[in-house]
PDB file of N, CA and C in Angstrom:
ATOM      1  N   UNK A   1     142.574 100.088 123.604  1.00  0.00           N
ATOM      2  CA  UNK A   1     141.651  99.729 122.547  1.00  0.00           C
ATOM      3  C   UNK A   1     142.257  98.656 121.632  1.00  0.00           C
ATOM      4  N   UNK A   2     143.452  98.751 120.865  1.00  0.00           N
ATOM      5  CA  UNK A   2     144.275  97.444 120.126  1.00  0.00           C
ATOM      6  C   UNK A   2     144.363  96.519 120.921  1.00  0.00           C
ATOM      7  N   UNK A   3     144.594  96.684 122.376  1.00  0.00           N
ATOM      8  CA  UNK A   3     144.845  95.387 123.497  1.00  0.00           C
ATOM      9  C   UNK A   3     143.377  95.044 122.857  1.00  0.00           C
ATOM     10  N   UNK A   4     142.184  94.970 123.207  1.00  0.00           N
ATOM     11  CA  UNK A   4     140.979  94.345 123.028  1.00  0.00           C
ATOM     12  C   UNK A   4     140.902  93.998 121.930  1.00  0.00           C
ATOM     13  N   UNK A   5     141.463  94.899 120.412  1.00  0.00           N
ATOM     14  CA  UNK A   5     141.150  93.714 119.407  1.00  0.00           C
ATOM     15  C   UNK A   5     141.859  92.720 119.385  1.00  0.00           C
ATOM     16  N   UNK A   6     143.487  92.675 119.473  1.00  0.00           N
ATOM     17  CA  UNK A   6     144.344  91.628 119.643  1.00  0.00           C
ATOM     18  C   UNK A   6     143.792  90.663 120.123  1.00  0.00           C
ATOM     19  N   UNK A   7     143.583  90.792 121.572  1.00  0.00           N
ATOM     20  CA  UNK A   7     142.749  89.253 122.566  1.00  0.00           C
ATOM     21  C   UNK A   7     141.758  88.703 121.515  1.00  0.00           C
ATOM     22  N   UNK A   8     140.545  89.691 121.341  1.00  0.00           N
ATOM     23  CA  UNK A   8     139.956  89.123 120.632  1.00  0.00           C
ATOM     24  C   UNK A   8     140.255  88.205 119.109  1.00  0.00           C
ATOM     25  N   UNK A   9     141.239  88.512 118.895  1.00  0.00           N
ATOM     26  CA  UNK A   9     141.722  87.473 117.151  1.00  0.00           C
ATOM     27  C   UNK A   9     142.598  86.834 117.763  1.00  0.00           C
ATOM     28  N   UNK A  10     143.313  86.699 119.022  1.00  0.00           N
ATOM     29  CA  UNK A  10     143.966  85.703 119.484  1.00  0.00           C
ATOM     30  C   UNK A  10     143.013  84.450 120.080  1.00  0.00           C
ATOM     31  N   UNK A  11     142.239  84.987 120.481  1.00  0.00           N
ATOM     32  CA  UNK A  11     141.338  83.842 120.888  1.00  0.00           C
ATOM     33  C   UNK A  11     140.517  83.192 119.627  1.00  0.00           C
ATOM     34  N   UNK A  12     139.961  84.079 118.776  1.00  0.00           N
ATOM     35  CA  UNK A  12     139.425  83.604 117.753  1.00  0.00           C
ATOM     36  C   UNK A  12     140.589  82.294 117.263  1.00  0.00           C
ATOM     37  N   UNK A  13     141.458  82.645 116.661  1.00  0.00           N
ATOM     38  CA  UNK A  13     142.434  81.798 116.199  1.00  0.00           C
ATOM     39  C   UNK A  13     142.777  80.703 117.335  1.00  0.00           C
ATOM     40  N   UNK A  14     142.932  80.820 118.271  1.00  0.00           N
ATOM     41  CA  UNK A  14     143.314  79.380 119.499  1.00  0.00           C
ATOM     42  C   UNK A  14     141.951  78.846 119.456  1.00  0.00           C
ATOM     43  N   UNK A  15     140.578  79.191 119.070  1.00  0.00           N
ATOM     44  CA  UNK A  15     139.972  78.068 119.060  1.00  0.00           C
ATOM     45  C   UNK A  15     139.528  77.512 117.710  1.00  0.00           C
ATOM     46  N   UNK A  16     140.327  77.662 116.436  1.00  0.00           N
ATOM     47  CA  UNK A  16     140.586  77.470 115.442  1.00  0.00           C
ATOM     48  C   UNK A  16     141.112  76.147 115.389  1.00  0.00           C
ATOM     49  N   UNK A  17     142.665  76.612 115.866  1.00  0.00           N
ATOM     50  CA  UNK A  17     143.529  75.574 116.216  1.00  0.00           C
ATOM     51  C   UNK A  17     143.027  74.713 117.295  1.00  0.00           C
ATOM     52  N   UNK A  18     142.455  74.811 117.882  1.00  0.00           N
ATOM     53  CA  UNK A  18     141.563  73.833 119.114  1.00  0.00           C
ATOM     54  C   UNK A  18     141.019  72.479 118.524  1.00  0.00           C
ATOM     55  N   UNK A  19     140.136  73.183 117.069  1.00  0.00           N
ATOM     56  CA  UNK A  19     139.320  71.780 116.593  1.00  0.00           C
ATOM     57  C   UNK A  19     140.450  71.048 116.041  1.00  0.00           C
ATOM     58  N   UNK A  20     139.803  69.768 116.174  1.00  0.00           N
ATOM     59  CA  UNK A  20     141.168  68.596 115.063  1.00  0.00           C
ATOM     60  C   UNK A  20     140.316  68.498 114.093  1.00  0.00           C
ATOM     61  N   UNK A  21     140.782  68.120 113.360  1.00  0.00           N
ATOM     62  CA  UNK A  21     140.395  67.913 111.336  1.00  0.00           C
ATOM     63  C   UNK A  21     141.235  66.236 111.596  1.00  0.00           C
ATOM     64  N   UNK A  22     140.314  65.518 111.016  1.00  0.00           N
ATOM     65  CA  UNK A  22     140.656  63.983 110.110  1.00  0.00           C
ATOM     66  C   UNK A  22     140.652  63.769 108.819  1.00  0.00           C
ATOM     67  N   UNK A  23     140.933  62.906 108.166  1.00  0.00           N
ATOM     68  CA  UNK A  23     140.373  62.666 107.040  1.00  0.00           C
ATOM     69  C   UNK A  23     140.064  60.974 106.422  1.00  0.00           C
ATOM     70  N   UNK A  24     138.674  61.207 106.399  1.00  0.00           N
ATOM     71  CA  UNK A  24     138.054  59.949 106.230  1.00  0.00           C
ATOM     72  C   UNK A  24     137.672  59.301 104.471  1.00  0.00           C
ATOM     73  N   UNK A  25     138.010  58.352 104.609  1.00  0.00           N
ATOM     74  CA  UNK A  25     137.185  58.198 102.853  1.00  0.00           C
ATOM     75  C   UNK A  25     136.063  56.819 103.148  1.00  0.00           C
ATOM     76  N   UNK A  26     135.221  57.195 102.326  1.00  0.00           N
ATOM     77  CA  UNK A  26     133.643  56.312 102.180  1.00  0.00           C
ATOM     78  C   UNK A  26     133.853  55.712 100.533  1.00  0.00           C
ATOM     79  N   UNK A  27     133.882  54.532 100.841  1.00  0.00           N
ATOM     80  CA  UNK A  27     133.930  54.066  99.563  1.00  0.00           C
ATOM     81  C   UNK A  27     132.484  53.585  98.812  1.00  0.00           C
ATOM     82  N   UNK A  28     131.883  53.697  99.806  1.00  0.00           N
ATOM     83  CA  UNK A  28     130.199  53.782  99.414  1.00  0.00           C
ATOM     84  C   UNK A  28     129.144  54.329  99.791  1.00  0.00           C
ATOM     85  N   UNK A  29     128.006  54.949  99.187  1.00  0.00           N
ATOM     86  CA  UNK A  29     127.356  55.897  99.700  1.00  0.00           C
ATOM     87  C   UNK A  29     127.010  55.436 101.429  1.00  0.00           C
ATOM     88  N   UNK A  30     126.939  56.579 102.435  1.00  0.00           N
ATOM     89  CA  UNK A  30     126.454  56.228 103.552  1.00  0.00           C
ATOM     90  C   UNK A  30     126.184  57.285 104.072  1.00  0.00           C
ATOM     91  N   UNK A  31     125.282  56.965 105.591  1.00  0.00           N
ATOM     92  CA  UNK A  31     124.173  58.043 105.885  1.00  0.00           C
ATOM     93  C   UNK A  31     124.977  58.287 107.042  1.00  0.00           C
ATOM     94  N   UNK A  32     124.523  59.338 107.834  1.00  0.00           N
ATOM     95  CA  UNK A  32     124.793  59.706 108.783  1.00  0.00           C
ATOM     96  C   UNK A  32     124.272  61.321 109.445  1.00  0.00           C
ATOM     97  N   UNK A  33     123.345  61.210 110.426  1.00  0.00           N
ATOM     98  CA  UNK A  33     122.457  62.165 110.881  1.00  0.00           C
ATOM     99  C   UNK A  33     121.352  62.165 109.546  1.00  0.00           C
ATOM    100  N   UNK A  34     121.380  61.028 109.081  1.00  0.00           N
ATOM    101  CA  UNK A  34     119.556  61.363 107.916  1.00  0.00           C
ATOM    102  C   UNK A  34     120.396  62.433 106.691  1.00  0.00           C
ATOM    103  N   UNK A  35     121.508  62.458 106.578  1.00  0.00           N
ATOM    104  CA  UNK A  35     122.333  62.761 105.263  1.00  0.00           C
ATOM    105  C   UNK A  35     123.051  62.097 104.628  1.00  0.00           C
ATOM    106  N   UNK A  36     122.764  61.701 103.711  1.00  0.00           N
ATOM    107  CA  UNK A  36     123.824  60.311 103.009  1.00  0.00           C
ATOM    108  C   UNK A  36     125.211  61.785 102.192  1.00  0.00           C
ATOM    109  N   UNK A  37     126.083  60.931 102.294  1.00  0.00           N
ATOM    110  CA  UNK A  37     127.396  61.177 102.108  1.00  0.00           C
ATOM    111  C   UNK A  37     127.550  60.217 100.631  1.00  0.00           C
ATOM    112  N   UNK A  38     128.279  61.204  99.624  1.00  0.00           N
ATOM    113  CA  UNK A  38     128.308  60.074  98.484  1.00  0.00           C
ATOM    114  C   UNK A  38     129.955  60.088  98.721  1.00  0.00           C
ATOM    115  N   UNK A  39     130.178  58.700  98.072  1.00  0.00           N
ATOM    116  CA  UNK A  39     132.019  57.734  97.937  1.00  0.00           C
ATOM    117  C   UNK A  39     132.540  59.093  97.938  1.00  0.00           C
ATOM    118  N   UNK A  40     134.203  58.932  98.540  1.00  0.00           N
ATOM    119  CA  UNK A  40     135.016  59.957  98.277  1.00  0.00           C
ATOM    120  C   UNK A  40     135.506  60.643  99.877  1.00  0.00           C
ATOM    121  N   UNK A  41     136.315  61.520  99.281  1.00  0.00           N
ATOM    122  CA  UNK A  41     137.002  61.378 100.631  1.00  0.00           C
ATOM    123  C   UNK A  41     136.336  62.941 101.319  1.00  0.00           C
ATOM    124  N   UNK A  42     136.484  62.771 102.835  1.00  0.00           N
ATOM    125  CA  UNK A  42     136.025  64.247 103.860  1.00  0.00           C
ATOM    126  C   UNK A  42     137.140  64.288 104.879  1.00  0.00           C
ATOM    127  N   UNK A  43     136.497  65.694 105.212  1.00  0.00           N
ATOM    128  CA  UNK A  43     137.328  66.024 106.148  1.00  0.00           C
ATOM    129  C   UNK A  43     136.611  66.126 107.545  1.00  0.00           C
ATOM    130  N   UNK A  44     136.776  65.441 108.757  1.00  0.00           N
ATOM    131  CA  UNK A  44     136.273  65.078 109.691  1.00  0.00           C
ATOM    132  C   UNK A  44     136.616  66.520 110.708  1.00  0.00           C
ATOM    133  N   UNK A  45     135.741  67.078 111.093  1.00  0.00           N
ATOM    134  CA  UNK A  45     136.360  68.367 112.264  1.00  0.00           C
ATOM    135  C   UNK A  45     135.532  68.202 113.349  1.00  0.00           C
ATOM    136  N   UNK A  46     136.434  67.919 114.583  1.00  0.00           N
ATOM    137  CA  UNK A  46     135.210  67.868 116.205  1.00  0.00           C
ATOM    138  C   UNK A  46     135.772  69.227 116.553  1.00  0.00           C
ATOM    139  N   UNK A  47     134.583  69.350 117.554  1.00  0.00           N
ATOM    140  CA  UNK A  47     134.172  70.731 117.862  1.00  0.00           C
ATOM    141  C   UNK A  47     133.663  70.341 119.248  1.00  0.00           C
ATOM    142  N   UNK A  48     134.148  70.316 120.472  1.00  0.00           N
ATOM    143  CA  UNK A  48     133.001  69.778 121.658  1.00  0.00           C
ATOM    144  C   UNK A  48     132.648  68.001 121.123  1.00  0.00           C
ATOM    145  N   UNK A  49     131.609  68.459 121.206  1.00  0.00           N
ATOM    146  CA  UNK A  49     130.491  67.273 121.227  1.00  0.00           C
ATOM    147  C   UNK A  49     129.868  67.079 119.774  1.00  0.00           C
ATOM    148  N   UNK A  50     130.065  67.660 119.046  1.00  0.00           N
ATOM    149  CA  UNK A  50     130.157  68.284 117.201  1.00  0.00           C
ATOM    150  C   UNK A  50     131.247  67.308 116.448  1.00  0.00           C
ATOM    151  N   UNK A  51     130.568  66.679 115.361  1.00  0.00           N
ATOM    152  CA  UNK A  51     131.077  66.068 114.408  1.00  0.00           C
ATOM    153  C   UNK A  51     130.527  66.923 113.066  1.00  0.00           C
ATOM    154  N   UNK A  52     131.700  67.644 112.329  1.00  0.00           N
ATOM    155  CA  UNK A  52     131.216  68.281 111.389  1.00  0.00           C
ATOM    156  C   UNK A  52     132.287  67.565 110.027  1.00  0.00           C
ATOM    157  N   UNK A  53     130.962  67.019 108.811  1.00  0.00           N
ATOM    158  CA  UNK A  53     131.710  66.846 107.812  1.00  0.00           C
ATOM    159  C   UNK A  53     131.782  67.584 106.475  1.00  0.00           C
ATOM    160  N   UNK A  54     132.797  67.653 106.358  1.00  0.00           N
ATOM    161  CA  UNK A  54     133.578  68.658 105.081  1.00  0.00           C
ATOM    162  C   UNK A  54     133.667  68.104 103.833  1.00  0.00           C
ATOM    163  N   UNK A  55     132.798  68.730 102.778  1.00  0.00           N
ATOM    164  CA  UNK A  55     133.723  68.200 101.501  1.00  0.00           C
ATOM    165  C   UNK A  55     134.882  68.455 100.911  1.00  0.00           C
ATOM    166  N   UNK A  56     135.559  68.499  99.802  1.00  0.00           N
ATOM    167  CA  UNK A  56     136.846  68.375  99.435  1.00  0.00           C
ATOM    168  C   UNK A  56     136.966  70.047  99.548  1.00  0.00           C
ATOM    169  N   UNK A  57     135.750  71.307  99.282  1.00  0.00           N
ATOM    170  CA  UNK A  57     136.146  72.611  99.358  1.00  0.00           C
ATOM    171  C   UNK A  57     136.175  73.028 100.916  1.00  0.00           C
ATOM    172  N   UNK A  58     135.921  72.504 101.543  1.00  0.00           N
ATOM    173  CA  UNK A  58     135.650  72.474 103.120  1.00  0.00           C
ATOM    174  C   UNK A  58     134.674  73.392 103.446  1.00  0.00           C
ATOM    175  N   UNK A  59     133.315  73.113 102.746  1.00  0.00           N
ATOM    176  CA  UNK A  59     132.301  73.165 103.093  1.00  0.00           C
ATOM    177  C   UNK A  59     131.441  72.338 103.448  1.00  0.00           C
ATOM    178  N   UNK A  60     130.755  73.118 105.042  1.00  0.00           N
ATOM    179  CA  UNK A  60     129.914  71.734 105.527  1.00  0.00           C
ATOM    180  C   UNK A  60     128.982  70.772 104.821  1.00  0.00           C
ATOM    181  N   UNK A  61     129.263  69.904 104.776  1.00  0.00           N
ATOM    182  CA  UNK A  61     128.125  69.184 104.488  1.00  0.00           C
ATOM    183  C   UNK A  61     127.248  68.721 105.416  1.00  0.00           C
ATOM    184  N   UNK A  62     127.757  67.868 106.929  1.00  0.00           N
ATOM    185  CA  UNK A  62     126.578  67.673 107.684  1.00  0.00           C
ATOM    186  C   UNK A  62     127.228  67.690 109.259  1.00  0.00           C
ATOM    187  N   UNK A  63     126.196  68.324 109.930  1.00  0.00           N
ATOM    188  CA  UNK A  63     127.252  68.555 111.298  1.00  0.00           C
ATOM    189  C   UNK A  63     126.390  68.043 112.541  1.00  0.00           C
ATOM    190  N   UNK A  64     126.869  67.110 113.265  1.00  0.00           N
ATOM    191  CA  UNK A  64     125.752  66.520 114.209  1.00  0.00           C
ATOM    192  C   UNK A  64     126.153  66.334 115.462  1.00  0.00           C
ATOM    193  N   UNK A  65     125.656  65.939 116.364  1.00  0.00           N
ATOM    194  CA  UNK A  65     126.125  65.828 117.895  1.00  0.00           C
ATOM    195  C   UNK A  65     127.007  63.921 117.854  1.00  0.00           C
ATOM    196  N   UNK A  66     127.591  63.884 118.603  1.00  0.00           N
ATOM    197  CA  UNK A  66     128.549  62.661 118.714  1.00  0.00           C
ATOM    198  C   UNK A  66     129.119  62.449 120.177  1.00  0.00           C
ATOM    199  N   UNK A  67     129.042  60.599 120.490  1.00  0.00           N
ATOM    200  CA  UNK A  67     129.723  60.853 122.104  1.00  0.00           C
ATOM    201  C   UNK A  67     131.000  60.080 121.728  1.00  0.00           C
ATOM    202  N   UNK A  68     132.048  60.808 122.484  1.00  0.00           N
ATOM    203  CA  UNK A  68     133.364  60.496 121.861  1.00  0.00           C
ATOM    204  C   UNK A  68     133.938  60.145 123.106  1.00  0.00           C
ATOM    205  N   UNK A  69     134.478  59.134 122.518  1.00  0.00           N
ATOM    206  CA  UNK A  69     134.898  57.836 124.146  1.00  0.00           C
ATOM    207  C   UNK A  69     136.180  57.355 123.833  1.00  0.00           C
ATOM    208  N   UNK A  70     136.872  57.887 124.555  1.00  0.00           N
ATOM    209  CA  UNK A  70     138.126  57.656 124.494  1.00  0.00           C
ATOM    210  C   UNK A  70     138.743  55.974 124.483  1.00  0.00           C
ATOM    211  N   UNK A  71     139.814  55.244 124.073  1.00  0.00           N
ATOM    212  CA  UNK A  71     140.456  54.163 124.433  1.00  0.00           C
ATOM    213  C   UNK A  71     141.650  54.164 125.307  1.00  0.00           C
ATOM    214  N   UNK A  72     142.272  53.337 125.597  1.00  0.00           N
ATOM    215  CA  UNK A  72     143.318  52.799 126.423  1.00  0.00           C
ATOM    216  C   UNK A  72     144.628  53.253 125.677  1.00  0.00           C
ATOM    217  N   UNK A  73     144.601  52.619 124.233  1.00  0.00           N
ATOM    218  CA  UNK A  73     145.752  52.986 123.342  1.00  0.00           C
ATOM    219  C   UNK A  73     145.105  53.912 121.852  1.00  0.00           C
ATOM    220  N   UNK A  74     146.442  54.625 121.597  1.00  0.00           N
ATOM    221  CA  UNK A  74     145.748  54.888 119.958  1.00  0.00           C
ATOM    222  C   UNK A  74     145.789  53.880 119.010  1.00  0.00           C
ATOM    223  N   UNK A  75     144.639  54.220 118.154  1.00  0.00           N
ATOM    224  CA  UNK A  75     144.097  53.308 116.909  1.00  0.00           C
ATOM    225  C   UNK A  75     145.146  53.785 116.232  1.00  0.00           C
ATOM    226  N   UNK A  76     145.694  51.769 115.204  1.00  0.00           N
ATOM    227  CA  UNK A  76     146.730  52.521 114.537  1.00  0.00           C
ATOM    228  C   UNK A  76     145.926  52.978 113.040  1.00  0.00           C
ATOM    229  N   UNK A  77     144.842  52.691 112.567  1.00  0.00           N
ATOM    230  CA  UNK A  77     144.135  53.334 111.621  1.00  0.00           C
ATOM    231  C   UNK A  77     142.896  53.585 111.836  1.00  0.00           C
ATOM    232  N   UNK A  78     142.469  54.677 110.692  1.00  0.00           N
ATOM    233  CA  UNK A  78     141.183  55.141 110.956  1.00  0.00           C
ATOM    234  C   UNK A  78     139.851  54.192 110.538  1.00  0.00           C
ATOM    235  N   UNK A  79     138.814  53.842 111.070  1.00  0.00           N
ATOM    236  CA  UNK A  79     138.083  52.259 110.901  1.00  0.00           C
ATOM    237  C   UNK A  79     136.566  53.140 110.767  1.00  0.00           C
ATOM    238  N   UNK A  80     135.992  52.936 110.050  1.00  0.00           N
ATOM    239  CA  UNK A  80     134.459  52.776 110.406  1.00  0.00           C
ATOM    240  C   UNK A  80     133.417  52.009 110.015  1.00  0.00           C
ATOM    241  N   UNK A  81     132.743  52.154 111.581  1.00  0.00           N
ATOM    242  CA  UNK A  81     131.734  50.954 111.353  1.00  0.00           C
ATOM    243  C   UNK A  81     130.415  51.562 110.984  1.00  0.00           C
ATOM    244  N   UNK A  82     129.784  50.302 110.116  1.00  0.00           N
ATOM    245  CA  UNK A  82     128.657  50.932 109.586  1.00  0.00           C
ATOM    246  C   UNK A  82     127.384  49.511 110.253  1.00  0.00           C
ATOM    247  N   UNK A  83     126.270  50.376 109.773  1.00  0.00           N
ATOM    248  CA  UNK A  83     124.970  49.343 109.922  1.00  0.00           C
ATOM    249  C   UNK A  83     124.370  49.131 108.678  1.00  0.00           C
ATOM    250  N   UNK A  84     123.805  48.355 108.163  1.00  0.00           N
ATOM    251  CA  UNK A  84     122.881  48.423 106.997  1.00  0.00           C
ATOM    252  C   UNK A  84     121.850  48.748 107.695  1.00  0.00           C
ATOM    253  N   UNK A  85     121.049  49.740 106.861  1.00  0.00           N
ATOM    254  CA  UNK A  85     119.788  50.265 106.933  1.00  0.00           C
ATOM    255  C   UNK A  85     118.855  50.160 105.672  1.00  0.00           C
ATOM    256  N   UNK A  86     117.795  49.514 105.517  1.00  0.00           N
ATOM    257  CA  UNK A  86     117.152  49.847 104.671  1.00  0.00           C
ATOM    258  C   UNK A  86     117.916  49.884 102.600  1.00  0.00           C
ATOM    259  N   UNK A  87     118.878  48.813 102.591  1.00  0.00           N
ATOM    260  CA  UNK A  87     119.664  48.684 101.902  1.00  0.00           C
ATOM    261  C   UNK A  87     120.747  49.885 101.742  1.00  0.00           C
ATOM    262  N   UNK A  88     121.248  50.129 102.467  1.00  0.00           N
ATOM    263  CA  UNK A  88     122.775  51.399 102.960  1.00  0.00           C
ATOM    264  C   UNK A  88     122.982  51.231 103.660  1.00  0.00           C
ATOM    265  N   UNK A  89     123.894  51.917 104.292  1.00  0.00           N
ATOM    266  CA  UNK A  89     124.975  51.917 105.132  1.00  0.00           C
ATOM    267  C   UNK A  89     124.190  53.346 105.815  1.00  0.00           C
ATOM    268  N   UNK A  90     124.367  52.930 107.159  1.00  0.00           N
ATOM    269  CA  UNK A  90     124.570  54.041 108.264  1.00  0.00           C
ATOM    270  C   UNK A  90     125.560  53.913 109.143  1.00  0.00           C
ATOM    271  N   UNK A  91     126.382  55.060 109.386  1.00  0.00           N
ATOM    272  CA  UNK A  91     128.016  55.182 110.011  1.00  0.00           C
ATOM    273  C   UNK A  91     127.289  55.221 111.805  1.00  0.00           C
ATOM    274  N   UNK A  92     127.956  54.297 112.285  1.00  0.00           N
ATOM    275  CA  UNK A  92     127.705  54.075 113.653  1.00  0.00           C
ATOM    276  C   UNK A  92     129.027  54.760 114.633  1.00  0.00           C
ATOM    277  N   UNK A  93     129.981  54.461 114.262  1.00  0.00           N
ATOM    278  CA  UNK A  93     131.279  54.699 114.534  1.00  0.00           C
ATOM    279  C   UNK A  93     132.149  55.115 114.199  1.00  0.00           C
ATOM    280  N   UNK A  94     133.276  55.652 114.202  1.00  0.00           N
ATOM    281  CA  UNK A  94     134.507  55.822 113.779  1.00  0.00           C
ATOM    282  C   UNK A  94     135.342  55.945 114.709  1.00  0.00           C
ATOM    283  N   UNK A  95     136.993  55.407 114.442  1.00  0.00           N
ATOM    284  CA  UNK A  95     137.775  55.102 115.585  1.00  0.00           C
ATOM    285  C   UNK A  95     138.771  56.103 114.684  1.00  0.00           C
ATOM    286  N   UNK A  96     139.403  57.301 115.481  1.00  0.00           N
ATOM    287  CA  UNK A  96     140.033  57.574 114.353  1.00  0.00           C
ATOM    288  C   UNK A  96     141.607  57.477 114.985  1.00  0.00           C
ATOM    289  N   UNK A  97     141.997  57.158 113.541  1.00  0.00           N
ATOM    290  CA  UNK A  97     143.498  56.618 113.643  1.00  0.00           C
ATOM    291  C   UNK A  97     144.708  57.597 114.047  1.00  0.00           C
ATOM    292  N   UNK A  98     145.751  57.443 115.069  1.00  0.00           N
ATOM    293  CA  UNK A  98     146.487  58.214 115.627  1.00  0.00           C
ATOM    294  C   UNK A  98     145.977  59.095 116.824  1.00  0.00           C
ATOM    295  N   UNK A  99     145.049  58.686 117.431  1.00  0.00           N
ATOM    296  CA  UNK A  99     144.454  59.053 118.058  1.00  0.00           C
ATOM    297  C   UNK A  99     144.097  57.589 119.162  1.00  0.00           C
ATOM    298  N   UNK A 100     143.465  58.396 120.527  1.00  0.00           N
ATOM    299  CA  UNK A 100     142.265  57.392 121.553  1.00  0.00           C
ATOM    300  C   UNK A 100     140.887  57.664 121.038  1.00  0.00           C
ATOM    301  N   UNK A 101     140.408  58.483 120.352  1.00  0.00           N
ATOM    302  CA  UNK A 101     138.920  58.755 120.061  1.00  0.00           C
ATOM    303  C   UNK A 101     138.666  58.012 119.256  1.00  0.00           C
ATOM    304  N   UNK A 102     137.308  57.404 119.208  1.00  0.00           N
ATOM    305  CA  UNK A 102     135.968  56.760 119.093  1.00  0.00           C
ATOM    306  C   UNK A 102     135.225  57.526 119.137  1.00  0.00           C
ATOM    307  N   UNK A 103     134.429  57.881 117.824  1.00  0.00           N
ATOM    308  CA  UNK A 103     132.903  59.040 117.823  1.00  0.00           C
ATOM    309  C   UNK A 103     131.863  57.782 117.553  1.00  0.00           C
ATOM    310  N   UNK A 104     130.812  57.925 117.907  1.00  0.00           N
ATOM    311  CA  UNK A 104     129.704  57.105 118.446  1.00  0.00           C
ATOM    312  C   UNK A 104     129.093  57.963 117.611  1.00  0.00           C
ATOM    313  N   UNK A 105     127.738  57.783 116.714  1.00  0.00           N
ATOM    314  CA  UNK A 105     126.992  57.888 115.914  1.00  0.00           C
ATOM    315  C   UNK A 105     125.149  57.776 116.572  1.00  0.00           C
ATOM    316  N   UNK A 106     124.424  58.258 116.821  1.00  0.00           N
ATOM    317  CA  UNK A 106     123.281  57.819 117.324  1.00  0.00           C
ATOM    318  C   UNK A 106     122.380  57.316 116.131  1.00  0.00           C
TER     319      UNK A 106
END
């Protein structure tokens, strides 16, 4: 019976440690999944195919699907690209730094 809870909070916790956490800063308001993000800094967590962003208490703020495409070499910093929309910014991209990933934005 302890064997089964153990596994179970061992696994809980390895897929804890599984997600990576970034940390991004927006120096101006911008959208992303139809949620604008105001200036200031987040915390970036993938999950799968999941881009979830965190505010400074690390609560979600907006969590959306993303295709994440690896590069050749790692980025030596974290970059993102935006679009103007409708006078703002919508986040198309992010390359994040120390890393091969590229999250793609729809």
């Amino acid at each position: 019976m302890r064997a089964k809870y153990l596994i179970a909070i061992l696994l809980v916790c390895a897929s804890l440690l599984l997600a990576k956490t970034y940390t991004i800063t927006l120096s101006e308001p911008s959208k992303v999944a139809g949620t604008e993000l105001k200036p200031g800094s987040y915390s970036l967590k993938i999950e799968g195919d999941k881009a979830i962003f965190l505010d400074r208490t690390r609560k979600p703020v907006v969590e959306t699907q993303v295709k994440i495409e690896n590069a050749n070499r790692k980025f030596d910093a974290t970059a993102i690209e935006f679009r103007k929309e409708s006078g703002g910014n919508r986040i198309q991209a992010i390359s994040l730094g120390g890393s091969k990933m590229k999250l793609v934005f729809d």
